[in-house]
C-alpha atoms as a PDB file:
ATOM      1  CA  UNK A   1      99.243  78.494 -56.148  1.00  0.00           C
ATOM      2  CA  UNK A   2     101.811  76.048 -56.779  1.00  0.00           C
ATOM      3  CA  UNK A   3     103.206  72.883 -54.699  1.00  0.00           C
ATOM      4  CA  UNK A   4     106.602  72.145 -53.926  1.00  0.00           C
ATOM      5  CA  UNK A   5     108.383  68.708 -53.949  1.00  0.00           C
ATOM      6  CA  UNK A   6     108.266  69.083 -49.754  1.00  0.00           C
ATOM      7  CA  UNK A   7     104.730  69.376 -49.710  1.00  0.00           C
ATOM      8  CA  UNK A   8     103.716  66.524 -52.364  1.00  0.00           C
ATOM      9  CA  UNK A   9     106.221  64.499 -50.078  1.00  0.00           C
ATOM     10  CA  UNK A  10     103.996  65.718 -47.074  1.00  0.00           C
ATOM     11  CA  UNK A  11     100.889  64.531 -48.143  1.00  0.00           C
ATOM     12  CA  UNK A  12     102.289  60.928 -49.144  1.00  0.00           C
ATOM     13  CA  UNK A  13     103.643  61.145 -45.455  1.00  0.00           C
ATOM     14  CA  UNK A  14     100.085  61.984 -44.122  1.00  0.00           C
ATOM     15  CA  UNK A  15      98.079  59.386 -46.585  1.00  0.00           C
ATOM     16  CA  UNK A  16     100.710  56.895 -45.975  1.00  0.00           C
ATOM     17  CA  UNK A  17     101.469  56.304 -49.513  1.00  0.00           C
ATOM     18  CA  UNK A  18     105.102  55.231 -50.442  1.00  0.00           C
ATOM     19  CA  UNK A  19     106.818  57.720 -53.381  1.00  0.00           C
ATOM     20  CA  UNK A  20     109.730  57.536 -55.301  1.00  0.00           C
ATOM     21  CA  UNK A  21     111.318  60.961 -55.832  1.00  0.00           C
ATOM     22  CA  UNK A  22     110.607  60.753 -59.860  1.00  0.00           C
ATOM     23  CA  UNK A  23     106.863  59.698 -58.846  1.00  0.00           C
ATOM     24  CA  UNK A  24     106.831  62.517 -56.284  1.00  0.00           C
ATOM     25  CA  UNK A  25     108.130  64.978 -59.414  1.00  0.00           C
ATOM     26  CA  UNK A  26     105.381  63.651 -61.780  1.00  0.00           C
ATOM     27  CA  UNK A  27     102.692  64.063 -59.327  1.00  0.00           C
ATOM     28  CA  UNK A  28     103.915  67.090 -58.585  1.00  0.00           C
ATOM     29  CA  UNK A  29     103.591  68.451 -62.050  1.00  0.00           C
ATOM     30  CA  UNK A  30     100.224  67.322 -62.185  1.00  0.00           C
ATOM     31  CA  UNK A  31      98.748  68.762 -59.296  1.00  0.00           C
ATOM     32  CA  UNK A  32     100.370  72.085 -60.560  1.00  0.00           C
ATOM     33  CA  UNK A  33      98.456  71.775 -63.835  1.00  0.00           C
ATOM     34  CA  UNK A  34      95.378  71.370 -61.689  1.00  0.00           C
ATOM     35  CA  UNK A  35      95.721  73.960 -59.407  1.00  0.00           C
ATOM     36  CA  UNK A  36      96.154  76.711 -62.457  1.00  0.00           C
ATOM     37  CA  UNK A  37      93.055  75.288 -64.120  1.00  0.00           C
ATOM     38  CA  UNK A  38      91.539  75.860 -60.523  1.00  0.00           C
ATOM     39  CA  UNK A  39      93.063  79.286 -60.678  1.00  0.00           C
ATOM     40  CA  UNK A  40      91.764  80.127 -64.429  1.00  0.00           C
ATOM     41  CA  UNK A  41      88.200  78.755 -63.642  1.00  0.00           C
ATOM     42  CA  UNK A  42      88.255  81.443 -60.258  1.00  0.00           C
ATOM     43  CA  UNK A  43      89.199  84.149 -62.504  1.00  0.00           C
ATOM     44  CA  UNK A  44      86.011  84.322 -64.405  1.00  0.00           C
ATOM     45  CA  UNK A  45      83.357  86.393 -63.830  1.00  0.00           C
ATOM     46  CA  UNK A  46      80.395  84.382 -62.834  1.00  0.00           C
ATOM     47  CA  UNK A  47      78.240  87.210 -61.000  1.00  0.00           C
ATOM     48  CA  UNK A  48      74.519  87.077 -61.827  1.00  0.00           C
ATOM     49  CA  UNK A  49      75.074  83.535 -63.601  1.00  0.00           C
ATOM     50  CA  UNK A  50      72.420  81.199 -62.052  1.00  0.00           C
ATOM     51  CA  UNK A  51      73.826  77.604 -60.427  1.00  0.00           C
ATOM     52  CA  UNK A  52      72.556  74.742 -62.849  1.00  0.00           C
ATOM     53  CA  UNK A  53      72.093  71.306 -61.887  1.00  0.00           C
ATOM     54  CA  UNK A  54      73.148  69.680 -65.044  1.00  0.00           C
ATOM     55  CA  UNK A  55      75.672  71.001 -67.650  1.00  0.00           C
ATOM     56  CA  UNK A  56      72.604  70.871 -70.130  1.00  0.00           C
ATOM     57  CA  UNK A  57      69.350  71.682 -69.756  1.00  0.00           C
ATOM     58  CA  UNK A  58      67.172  68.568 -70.191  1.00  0.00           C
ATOM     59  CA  UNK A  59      64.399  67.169 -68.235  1.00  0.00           C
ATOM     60  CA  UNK A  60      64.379  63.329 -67.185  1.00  0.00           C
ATOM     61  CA  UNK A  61      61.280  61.890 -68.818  1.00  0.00           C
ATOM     62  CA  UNK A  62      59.702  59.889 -66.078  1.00  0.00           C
ATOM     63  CA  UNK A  63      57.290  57.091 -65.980  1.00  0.00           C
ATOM     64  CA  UNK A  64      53.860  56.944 -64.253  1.00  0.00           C
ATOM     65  CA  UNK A  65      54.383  56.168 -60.663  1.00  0.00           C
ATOM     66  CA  UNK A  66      52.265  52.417 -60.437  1.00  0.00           C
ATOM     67  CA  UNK A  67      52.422  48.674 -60.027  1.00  0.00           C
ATOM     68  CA  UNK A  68      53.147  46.751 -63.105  1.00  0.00           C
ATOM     69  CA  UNK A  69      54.012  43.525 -61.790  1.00  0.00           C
ATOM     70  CA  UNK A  70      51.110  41.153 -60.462  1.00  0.00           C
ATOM     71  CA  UNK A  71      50.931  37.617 -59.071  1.00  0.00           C
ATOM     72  CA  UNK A  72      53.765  38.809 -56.249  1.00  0.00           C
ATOM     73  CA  UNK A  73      52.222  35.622 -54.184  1.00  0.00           C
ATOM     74  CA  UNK A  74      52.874  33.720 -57.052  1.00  0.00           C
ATOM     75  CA  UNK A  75      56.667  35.155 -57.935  1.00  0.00           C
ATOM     76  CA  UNK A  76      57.420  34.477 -54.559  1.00  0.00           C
ATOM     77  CA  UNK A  77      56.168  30.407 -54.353  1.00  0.00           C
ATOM     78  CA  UNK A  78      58.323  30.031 -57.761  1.00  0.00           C
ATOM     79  CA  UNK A  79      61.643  31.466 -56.585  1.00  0.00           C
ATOM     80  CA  UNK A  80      60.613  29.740 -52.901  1.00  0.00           C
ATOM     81  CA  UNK A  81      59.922  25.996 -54.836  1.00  0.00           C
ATOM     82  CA  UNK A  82      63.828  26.356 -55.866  1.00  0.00           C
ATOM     83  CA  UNK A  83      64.825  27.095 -52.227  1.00  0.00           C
ATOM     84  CA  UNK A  84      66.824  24.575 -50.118  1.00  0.00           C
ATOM     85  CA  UNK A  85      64.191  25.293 -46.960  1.00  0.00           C
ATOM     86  CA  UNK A  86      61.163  27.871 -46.752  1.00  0.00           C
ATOM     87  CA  UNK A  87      58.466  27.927 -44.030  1.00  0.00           C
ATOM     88  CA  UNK A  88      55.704  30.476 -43.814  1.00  0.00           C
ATOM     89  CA  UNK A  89      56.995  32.358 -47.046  1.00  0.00           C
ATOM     90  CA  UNK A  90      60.090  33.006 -45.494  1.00  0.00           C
ATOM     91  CA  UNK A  91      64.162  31.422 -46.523  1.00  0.00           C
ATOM     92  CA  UNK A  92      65.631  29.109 -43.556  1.00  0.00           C
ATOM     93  CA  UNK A  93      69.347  29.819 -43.287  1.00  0.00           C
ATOM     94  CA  UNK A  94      71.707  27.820 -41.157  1.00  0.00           C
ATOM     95  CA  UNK A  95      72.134  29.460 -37.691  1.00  0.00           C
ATOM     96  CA  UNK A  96      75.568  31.286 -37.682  1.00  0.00           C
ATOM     97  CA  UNK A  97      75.912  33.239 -34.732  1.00  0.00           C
ATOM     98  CA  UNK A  98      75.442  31.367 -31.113  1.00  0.00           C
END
C-alpha cells in the first residue's frame, strides 16, 4: 500500500494541520517507508509462534510486599509544622470557589 500526495493532503485537512507541498512530499515519503515495513513484517510467517509480553524474556525481580516506613504520625506533624495553617492533621487552603 502506498499514499498519494492527495491523501497525505487529506489527512492534514482532517487533523487540521497546515502543509507546505515540499512538507506534504517528505511526509509522504515517510509514511511510504512505513507502510512497506508494515507490509514486510505481514509477510512473515508467524503461525504457531506464541505472543510475548516483552521482546526478552526476563522476569521483574520484585520486592516483599510490606511497610518500611514508621512514625507516619510523626512524618506528618514535621511536614504539617512547615505549613502556613493545619487543624486536625489536615492543610487549610484559602476558599476559592463561592
Amino acid at each position: 500500500m502506498s499514499l498519494t500526495l492527495e491523501q497525505v493532503h487529506r489527512v492534514a485537512h482532517l487533523a487540521r494541520i497546515e502543509i507546505s507541498d515540499g512538507e506534504a512530499q517528505g511526509t509522504l515519503g515517510q509514511l511510504n517507508e512505513i507502510f512497506s515495513l508494515i507490509e514486510e513484517m505481514q509477510a512473515v510467517d508467524t503461525q504457531g509462534v506464541e505472543p510475548m509480553a516483552h521482546a526478552q524474556d526476563v522476569a521483574q525481580r520484585l520486592r516483599a510486599d510490606r511497610v518500611t516506613e514508621s512514625g507516619q504520625s510523626a512524618q506528618r506533624k514535621a511536614f504539617q509544622e512547615v505549613a502556613p495553617e493545619t487543624e486536625a492533621g489536615l492543610y487549610l487552603v484559602p476558599k476559592v470557589i463561592e
